[in-house]
C-alpha atoms as a PDB file:
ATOM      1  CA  UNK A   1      10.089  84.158 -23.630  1.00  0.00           C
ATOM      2  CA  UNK A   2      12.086  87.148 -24.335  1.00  0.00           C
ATOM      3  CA  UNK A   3       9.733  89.876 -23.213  1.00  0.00           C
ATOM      4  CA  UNK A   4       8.732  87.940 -19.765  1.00  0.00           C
ATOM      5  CA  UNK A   5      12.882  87.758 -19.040  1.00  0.00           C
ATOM      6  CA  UNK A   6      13.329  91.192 -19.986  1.00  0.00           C
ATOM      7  CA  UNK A   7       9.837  91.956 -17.180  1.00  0.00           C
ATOM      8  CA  UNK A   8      11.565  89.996 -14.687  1.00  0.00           C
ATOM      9  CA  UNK A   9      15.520  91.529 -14.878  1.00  0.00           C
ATOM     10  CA  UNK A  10      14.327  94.859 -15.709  1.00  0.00           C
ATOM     11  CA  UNK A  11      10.927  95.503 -13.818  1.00  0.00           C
ATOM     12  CA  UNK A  12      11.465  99.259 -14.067  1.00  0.00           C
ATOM     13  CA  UNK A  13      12.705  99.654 -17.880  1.00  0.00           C
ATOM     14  CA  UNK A  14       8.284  99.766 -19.614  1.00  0.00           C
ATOM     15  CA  UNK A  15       8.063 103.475 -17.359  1.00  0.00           C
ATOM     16  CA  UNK A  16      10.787 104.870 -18.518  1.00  0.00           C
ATOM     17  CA  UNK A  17       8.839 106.323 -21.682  1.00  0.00           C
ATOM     18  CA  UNK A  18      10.528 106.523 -25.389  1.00  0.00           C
ATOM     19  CA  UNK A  19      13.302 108.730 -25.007  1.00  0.00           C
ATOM     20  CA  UNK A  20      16.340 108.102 -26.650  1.00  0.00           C
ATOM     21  CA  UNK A  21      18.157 107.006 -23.338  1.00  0.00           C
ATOM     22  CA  UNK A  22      15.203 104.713 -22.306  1.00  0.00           C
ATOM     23  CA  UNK A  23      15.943 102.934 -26.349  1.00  0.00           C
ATOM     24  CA  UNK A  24      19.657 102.427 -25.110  1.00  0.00           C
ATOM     25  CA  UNK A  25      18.677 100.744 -21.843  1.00  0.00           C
ATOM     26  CA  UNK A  26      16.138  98.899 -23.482  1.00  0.00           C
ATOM     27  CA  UNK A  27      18.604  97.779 -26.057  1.00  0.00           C
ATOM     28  CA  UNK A  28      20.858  96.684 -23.466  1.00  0.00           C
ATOM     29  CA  UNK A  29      18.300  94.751 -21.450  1.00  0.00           C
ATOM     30  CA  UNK A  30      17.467  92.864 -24.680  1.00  0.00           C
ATOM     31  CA  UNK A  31      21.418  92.073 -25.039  1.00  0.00           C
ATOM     32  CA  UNK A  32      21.368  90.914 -21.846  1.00  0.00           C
ATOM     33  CA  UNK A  33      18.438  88.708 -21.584  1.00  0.00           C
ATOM     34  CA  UNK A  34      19.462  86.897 -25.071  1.00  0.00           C
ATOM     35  CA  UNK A  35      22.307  85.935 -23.392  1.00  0.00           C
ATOM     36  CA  UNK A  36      20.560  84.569 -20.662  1.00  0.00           C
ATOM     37  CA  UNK A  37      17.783  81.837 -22.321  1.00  0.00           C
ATOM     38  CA  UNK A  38      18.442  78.779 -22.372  1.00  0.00           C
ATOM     39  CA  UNK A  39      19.444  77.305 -25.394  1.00  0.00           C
ATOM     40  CA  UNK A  40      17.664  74.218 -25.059  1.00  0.00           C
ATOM     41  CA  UNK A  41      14.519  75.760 -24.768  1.00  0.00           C
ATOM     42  CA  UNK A  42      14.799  77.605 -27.805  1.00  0.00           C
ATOM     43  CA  UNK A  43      15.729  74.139 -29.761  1.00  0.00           C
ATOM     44  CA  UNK A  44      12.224  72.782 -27.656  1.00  0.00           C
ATOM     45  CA  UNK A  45      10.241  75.898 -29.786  1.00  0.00           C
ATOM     46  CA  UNK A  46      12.680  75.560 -33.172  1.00  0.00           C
ATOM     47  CA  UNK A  47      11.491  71.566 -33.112  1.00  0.00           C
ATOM     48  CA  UNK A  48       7.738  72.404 -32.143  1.00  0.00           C
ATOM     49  CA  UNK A  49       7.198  75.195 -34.861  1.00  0.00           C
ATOM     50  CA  UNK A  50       5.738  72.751 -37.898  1.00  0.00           C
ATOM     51  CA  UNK A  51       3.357  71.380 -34.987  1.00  0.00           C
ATOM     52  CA  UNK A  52       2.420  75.556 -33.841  1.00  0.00           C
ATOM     53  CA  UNK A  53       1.745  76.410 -37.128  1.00  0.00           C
ATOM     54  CA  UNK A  54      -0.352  73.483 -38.074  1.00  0.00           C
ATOM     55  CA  UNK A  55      -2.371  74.309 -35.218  1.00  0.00           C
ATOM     56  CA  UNK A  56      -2.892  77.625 -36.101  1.00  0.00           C
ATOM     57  CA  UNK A  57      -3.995  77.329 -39.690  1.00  0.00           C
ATOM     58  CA  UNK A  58      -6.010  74.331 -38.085  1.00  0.00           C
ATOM     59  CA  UNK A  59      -8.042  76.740 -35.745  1.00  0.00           C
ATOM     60  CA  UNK A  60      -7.913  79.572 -38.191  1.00  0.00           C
ATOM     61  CA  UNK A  61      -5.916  81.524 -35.978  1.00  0.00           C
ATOM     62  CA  UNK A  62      -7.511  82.880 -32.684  1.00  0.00           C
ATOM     63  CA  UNK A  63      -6.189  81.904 -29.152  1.00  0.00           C
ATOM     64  CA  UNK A  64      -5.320  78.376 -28.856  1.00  0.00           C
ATOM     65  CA  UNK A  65      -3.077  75.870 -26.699  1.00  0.00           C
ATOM     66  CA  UNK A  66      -1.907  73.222 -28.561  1.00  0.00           C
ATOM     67  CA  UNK A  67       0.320  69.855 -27.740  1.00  0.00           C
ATOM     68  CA  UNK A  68       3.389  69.538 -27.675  1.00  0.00           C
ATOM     69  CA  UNK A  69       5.410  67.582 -30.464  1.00  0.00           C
ATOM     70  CA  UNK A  70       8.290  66.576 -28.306  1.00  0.00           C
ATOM     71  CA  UNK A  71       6.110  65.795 -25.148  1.00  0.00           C
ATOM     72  CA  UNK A  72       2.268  65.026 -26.317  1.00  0.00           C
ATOM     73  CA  UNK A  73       1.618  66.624 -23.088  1.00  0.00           C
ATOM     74  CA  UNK A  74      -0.448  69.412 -22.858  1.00  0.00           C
ATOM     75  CA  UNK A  75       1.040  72.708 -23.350  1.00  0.00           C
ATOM     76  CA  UNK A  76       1.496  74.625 -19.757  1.00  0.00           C
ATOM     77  CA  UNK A  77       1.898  71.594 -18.175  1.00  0.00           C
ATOM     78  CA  UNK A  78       4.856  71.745 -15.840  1.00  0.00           C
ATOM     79  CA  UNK A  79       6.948  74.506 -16.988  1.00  0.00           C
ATOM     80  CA  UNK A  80       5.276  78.002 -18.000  1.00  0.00           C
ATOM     81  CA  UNK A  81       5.128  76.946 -21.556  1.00  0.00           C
ATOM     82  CA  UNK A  82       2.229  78.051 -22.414  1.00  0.00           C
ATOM     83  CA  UNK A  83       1.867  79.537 -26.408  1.00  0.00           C
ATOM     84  CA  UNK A  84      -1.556  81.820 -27.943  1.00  0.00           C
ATOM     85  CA  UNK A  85      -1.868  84.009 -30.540  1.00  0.00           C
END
């Protein structure tokens, strides 16, 4: 969720390379996309973890989709939701 806001604000920031001014502007693109999710999505992922991990020790790990608690819908479904590992 993070990383995909941080692509979207700050298309440019991944070629800057690792120099010590490209950590500061990464640090501040990660300041500024916190503040920008939406806290009720977050809650959403908080309530769904117990289901997630289930799912994962279920399937032994690997990539997966899995339902969600809240919705029984498939994950992906709608909204770009979508969770693998």
């Amino acid at each position: 969720m993070l990383k995909r806001l941080i692509k979207e604000q700050f298309p440019d920031l991944m070629r800057q390379g690792q120099s010590a001014l490209a950590l500061e502007a990464f640090k501040e693109a990660i300041r500024e996309c916190w503040r920008l999710l939406d806290q009720e999505k977050i809650d959403s992922l908080i309530r769904s973890m117990t289901t997630r991990v289930n799912t994962v020790i279920a399937v032994e790990g690997g990539i997966h989709a899995f339902r969600d608690a809240d919705r029984g819908a498939p994950v992906g479904s709608g909204e770009r939701s979508a969770f693998y590992l």
